[in-house]
Protein backbone atom coordinates (compact mmCIF):
# COMPACT_ATOMS: atom_id res chain seq x y z
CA UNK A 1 171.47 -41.71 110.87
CA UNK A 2 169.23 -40.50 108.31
CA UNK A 3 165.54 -41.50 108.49
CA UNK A 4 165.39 -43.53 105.50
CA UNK A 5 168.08 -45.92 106.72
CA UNK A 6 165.61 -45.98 109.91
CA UNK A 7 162.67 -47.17 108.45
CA UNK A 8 164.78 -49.72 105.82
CA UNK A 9 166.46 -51.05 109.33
CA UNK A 10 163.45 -51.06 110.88
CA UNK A 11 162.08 -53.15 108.48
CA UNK A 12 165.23 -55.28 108.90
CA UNK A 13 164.92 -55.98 112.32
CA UNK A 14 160.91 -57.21 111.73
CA UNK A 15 162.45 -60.17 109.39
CA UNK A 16 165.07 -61.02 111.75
CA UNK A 17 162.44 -61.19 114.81
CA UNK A 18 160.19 -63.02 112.65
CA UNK A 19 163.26 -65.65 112.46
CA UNK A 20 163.05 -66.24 116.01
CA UNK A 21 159.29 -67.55 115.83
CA UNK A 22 160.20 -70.10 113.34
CA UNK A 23 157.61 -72.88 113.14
CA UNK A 24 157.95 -76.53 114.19
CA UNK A 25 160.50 -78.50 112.07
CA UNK A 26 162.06 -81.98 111.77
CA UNK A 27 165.36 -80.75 112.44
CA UNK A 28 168.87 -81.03 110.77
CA UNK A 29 168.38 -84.27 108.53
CA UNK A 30 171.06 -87.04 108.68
CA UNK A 31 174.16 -85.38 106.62
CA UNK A 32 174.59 -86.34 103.34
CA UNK A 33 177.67 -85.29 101.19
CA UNK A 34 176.02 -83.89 97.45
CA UNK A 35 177.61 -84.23 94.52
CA UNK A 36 180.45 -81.32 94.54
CA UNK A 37 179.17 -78.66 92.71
CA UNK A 38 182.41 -76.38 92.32
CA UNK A 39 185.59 -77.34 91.64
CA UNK A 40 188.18 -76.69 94.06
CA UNK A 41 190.71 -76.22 91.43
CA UNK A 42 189.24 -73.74 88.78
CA UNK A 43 189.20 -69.91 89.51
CA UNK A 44 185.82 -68.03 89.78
CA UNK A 45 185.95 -64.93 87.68
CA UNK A 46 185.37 -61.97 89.41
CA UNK A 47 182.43 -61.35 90.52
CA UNK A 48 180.82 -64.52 89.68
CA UNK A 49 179.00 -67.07 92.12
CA UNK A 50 178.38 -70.54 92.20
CA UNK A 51 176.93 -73.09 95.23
CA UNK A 52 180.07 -74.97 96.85
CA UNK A 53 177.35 -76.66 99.71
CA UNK A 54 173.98 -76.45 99.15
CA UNK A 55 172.41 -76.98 103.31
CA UNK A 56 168.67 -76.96 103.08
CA UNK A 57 168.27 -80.70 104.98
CA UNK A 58 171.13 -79.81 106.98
CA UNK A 59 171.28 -76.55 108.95
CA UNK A 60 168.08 -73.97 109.78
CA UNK A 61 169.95 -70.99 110.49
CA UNK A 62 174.06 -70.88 109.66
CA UNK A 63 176.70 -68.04 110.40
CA UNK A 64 180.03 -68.16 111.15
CA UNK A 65 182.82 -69.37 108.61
CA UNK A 66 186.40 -70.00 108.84
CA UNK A 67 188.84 -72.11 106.59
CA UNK A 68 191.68 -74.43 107.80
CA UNK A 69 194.94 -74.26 105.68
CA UNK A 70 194.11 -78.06 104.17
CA UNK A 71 190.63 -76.14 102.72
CA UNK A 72 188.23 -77.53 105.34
CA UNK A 73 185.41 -75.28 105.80
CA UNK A 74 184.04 -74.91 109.59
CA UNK A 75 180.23 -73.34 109.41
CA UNK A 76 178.26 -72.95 112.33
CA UNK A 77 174.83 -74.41 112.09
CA UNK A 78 171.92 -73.53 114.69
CA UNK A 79 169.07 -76.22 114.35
CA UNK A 80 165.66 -76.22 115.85
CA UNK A 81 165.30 -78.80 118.60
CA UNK A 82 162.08 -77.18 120.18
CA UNK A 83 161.61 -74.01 121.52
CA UNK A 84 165.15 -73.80 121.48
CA UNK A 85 168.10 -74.64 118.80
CA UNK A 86 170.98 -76.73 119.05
CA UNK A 87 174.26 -75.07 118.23
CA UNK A 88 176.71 -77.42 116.23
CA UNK A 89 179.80 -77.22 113.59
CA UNK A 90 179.90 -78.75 110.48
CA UNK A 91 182.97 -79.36 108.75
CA UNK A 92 182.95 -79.58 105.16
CA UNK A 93 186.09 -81.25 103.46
CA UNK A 94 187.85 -80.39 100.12
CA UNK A 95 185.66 -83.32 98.41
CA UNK A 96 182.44 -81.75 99.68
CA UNK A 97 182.15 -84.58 102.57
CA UNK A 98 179.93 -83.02 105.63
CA UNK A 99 180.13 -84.10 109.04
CA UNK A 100 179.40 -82.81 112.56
CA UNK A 101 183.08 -81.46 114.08
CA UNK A 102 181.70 -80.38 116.90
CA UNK A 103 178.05 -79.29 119.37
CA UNK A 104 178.07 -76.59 121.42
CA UNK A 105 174.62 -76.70 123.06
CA UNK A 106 171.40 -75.02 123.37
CA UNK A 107 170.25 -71.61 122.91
CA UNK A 108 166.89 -69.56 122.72
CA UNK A 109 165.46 -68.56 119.42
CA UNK A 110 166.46 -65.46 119.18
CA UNK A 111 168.90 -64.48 115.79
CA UNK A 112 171.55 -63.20 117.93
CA UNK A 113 172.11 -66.53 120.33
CA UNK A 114 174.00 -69.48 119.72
CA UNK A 115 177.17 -70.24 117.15
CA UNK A 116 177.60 -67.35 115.64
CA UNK A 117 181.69 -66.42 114.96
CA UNK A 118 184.30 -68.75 114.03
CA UNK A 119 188.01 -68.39 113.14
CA UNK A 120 191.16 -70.71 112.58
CA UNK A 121 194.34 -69.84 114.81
CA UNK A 122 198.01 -71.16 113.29
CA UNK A 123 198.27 -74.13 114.78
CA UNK A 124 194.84 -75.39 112.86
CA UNK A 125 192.98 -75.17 116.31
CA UNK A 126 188.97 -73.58 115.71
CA UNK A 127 187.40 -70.92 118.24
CA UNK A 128 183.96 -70.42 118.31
CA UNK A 129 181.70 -67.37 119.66
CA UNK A 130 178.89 -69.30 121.61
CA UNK A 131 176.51 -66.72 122.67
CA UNK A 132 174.04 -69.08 124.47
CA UNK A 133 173.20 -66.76 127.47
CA UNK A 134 173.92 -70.36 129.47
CA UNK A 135 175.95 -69.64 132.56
CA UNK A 136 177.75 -73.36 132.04
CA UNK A 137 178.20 -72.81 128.02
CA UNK A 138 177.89 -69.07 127.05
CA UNK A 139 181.13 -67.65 125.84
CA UNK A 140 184.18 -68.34 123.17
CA UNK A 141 185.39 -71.97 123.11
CA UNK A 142 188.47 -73.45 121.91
CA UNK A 143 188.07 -76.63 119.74
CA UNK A 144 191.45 -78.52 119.44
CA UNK A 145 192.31 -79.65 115.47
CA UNK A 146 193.12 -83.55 117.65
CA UNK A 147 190.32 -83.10 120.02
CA UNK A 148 189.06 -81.51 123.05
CA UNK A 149 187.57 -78.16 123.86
CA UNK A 150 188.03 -75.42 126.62
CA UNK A 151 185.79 -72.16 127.25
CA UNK A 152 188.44 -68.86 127.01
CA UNK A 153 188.61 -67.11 130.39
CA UNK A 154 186.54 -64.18 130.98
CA UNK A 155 184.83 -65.02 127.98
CA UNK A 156 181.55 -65.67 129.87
CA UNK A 157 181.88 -62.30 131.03
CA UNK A 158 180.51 -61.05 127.11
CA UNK A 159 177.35 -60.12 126.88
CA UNK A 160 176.92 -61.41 123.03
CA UNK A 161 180.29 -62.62 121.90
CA UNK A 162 179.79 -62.21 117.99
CA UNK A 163 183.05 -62.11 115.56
CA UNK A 164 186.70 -63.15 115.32
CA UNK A 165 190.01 -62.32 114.24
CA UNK A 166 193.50 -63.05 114.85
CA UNK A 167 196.04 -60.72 114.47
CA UNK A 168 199.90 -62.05 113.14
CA UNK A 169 200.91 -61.96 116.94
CA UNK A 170 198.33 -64.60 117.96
CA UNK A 171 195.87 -62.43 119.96
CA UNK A 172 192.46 -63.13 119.22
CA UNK A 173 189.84 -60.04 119.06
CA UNK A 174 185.85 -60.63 119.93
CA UNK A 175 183.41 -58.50 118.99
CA UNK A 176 180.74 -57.70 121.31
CA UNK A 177 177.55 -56.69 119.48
CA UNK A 178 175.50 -55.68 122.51
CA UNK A 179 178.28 -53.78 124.49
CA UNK A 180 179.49 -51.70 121.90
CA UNK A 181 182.90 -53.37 122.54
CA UNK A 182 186.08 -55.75 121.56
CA UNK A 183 187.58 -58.41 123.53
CA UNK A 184 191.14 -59.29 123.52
CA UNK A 185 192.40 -63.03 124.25
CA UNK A 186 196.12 -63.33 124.40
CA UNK A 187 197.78 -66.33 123.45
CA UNK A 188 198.07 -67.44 127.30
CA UNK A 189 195.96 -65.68 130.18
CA UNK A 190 192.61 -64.43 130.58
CA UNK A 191 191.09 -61.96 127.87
CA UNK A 192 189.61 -58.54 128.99
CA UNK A 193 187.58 -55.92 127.77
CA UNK A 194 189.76 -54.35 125.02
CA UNK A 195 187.80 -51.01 123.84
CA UNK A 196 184.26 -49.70 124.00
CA UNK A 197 184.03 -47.04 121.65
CA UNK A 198 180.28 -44.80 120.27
CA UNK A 199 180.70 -46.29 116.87
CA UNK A 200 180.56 -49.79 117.70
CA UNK A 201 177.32 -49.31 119.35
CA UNK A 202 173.80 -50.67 119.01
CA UNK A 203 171.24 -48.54 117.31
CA UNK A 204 167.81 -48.92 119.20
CA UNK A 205 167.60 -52.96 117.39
CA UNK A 206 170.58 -54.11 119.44
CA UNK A 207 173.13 -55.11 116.91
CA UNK A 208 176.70 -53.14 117.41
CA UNK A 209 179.93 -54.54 116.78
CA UNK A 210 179.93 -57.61 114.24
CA UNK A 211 182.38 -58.55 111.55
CA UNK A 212 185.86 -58.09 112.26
CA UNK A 213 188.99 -58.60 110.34
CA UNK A 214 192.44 -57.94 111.10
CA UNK A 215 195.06 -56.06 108.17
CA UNK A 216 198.52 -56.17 108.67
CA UNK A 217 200.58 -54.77 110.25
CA UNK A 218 198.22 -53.33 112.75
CA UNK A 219 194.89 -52.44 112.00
CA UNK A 220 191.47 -54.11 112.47
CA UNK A 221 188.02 -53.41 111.10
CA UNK A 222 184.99 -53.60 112.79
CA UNK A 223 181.25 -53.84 111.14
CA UNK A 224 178.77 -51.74 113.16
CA UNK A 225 175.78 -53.17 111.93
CA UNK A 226 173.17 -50.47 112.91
CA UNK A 227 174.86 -47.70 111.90
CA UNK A 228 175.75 -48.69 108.82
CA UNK A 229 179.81 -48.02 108.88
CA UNK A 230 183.17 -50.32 109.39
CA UNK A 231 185.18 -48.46 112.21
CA UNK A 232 188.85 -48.86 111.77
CA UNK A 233 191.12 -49.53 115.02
CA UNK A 234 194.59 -49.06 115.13
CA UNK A 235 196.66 -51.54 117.30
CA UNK A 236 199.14 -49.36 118.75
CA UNK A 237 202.83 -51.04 119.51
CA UNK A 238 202.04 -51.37 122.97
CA UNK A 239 198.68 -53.81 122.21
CA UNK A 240 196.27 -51.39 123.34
CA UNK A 241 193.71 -49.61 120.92
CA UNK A 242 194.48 -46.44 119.11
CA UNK A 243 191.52 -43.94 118.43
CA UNK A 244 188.83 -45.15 116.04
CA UNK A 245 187.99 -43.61 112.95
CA UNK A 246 185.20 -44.47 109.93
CA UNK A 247 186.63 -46.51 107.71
CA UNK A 248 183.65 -46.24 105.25
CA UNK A 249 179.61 -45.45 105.87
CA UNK A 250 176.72 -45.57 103.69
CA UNK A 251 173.34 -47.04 103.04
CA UNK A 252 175.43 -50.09 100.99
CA UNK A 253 176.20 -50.77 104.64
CA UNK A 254 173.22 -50.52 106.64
CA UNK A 255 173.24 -54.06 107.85
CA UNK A 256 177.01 -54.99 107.29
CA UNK A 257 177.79 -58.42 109.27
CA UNK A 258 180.65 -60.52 108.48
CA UNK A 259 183.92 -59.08 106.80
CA UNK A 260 187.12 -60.69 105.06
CA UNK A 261 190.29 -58.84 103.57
CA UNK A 262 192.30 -59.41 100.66
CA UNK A 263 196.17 -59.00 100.15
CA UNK A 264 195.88 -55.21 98.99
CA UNK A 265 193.95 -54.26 102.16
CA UNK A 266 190.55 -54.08 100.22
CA UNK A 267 187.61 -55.58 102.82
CA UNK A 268 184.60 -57.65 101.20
CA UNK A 269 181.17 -57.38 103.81
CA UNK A 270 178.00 -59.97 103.55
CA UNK A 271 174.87 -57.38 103.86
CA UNK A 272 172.75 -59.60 105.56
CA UNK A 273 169.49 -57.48 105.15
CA UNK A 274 170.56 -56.92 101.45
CA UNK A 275 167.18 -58.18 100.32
CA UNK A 276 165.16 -55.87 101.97
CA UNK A 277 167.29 -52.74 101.65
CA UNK A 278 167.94 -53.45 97.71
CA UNK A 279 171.62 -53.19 97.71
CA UNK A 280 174.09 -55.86 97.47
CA UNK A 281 174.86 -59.44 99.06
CA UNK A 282 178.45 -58.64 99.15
CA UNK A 283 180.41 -55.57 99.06
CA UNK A 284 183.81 -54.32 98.14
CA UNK A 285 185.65 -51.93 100.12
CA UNK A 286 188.59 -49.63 99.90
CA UNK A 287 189.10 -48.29 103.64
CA UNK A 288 191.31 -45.58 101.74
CA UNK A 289 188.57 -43.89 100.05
CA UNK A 290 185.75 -45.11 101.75
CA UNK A 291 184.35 -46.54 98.03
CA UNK A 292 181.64 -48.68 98.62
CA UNK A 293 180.78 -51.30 95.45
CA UNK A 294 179.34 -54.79 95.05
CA UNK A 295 181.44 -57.28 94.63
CA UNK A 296 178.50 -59.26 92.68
CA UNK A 297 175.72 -58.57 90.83
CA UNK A 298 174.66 -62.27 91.16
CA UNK A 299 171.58 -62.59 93.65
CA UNK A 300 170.04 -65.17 92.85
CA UNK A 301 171.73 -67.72 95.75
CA UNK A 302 171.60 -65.17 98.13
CA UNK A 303 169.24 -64.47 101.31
CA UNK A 304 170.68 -62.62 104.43
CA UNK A 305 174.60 -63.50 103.87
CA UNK A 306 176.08 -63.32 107.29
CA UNK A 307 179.70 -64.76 107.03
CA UNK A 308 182.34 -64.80 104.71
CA UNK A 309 186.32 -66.03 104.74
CA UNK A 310 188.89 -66.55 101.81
CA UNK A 311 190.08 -69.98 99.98
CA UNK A 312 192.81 -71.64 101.45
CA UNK A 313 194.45 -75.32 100.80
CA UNK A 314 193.36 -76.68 97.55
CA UNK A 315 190.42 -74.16 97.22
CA UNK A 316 189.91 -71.25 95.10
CA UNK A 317 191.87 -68.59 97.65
CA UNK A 318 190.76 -66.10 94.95
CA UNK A 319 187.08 -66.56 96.52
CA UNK A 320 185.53 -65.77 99.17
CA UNK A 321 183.19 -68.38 100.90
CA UNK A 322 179.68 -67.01 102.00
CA UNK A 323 177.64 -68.74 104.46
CA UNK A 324 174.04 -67.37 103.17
CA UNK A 325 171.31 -67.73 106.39
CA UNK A 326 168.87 -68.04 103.67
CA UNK A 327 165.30 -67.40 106.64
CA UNK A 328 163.15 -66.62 103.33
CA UNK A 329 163.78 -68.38 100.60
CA UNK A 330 160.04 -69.63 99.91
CA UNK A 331 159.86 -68.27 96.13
CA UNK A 332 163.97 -68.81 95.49
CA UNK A 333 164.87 -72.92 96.51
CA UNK A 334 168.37 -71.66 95.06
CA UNK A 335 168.57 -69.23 98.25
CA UNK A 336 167.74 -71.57 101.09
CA UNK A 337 170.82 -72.17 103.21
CA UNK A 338 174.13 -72.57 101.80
CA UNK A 339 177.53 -71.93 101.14
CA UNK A 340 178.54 -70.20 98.39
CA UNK A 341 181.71 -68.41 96.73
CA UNK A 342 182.27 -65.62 95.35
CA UNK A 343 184.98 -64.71 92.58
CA UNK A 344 186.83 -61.20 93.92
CA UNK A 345 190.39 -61.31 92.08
CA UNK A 346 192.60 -61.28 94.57
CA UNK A 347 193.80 -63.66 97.78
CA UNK A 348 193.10 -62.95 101.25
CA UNK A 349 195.44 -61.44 103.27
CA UNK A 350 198.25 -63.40 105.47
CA UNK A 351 197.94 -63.27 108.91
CA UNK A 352 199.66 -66.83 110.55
C-alpha cells in the first residue's frame, strides 16, 4: 500500500478512535416520525441526494441497512447508555413512521462493536451482525418478520461479525473484519468458517473484510477496508469458494465499508472516511474494468457513510439508501445522522 494511503488511513483511524471517547449524552430521544421529506413515489435523478430520515434525536452512531419488499427500512442504531451503548433497530415505514423493531444489547464504545450488518432473507425475516464481544449476545441473530429472535449457530464463534448477504440459494455470507474471513450460514444447520483469504485482511488499524454483496449467478464482493480494494469471490457449483481476485483498488477506496449492486452488475460503496481522504461519499463501480467514479458529487448530507441498500416496495428502487454515521457534523447540522438516498439510474439486483 502506498505511503500516502498510510498516512490518509492513519488519519482515518484517529477520527474513528476519537468516536469511541464520545462525551456524556442524553441518549436516543423518544422517536418522533418528521414530516417525510422525500417522496416515495418520484425518481431521484442520478446522482442527486435528498434526506429520507433525518436521526439527530434519535440514534448516536447508525450502520447497517436493509429494506423489506413492503419498503420498510431496518437501520441499526448504537446509543450511548454510559460507558457503553445500547444496540437497537429502528424500523422506518413507507410514511416515514419510526419505531424501535428490535434491542440487541450492550456493547463497549469502540466503532467496531455492536449492530453493525443487517440484511432481509425471502421470507421478510431480518438478520443482524451483533458484534458485542458478550459471550450471552455476541454473534448474528435472526429477528422473525411475526416475532421472536434466535442467535445463528457458530455465530459466536466470529471474532467481529460485520456484513451480510444472501445469495439466490438462501445461504447467508458474514464478513469477518478482524479474521480476514467469510462465514457461511446455510438455510438449516450450523454456519462455518467459509474462506480466509490475504486480501480480506486487516491493515495494522484492524478493519478487513466489510461490505459484501452477492451478484448473480455466483459471485460475491467483498470491501477490504484497509487496503483499499473489493475482492471478488467466486461461488463455485459445489458451495465452496473459488480463488479470489481484485475486483477494483484505488485511493477512491481506501476506506470502502458497505456495498450494494445494481441489475447490470455495477457495485455502489459508502467511503466512510470520505471526508478526510477528499474523495467521494459514494462510489460507482464496474468490477469489469475496475473504473472507480462517484456516484454523487453532493456532500453536503454526508459524514462517514457506512451502509447502503436499494429501494424496494413503494420506494424509489432506482436509489440507493445511505445510512450516514454522521460522528462530526459540528459545522454541517445537515450531516448529523441520517438516512439518505441517492439517485444511481438503475435497480438493484434480484436475489430472492
Amino acid at each position: 500500500m502506498r505511503t500516502p494511503i498510510l498516512a490518509a488511513a492513519a488519519a482515518l483511524v484517529v477520527a474513528l478512535a476519537a468516536c469511541s471517547d464520545d462525551p456524556d449524552s442524553a441518549g436516543a430521544a423518544a422517536l418522533v416520525s418528521p414530516e417525510p421529506v422525500a417522496l416515495a413515489s418520484r425518481h431521484l435523478a442520478s446522482g442527486r441526494v435528498e434526506s429520507v430520515l433525518p436521526l439527530t434525536r434519535e440514534t448516536d452512531l447508525p450502520e447497517g441497512i436493509a429494506l423489506n419488499r413492503q419498503g420498510d427500512i431496518f437501520v441499526g442504531n448504537r446509543h450511548l447508555n454510559g460507558d457503553q451503548r445500547v444496540s437497537e433497530i429502528l424500523r422506518i415505514t413507507p410514511d416515514n413512521s419510526v419505531s424501535v423493531f428490535a434491542r440487541l444489547g450492550l456493547s463497549t464504545l469502540d466503532f467496531d462493536r455492536g449492530v453493525l450488518g443487517l440484511a432481509v432473507d425471502g421470507d421478510g425475516d431480518l438478520y443482524a451482525a451483533f458484534a458485542s464481544g458478550v459471550p450471552a449476545t455476541h454473534g448474528v441473530w435472526r429477528i422473525g418478520r411475526r416475532g421472536g429472535r434466535a442467535r445463528l449457530a457458530g455465530s459466536a464463534a466470529m471474532v467481529i461479525p460485520n456484513a451480510l448477504a444472501f445469495d439466490a440459494r438462501g445461504n447467508l455470507y458474514v464478513t469477518d473484519s478482524r479474521d480476514s474471513a467469510i462465514w457461511r450460514f446455510p438455510p438449516a444447520g450450523p454456519g462455518a468458517l467459509w474462506l480466509r483469504h490475504a486480501l480480506l485482511a486487516p491493515g495494522p488499524f484492524g478493519i478487513g473484510a466489510n461490505g459484501i454483496v452477492f451478484v448473480p449467478p455466483a459471485t460475491l464482493f467483498v470491501a477490504s477496508t484497509d487496503q483499499g480494494l473489493i475482492a471478488r469471490v467466486p461461488i463455485r457449483a459445489d458451495g465452496r469458494p473459488g480463488e479470489p481476485d481484485v475486483a477494483a483498488a484505488g485511493f477512491e477506496l481506501l476506506a470502502v465499508d458497505g456495498l450494494a449492486a445494481d441489475v447490470h452488475g455495477h457495485l455502489y460503496a459508502a467511503i466512510a472516511g470520505f471526508t478526510i481522504l477528499g474523495t467521494a461519499p459514494v462510489v460507482k463501480v464496474d468490477p469489469r474494468t475496475g473504473t472507480i467514479t462517484p456516484a454523487t458529487d453532493e456532500r453536503d448530507r454526508f459524514d462517514f457513510p457506512t451502509s447502503l441498500a436499494f429501494g424496494k416496495g413503494p420506494r424509489d428502487h432506482k436509489s440507493v439508501y445511505v445510512v450516514n454515521g454522521g460522528l462530526f457534523p459540528e459545522d454541517r447540522p445537515e450531516a448529523a445522522p441520517s438516512v439518505v438516498r441517492v439517485g444511481v439510474g438503475a435497480p438493484g439486483a434480484p436475489i430472492h
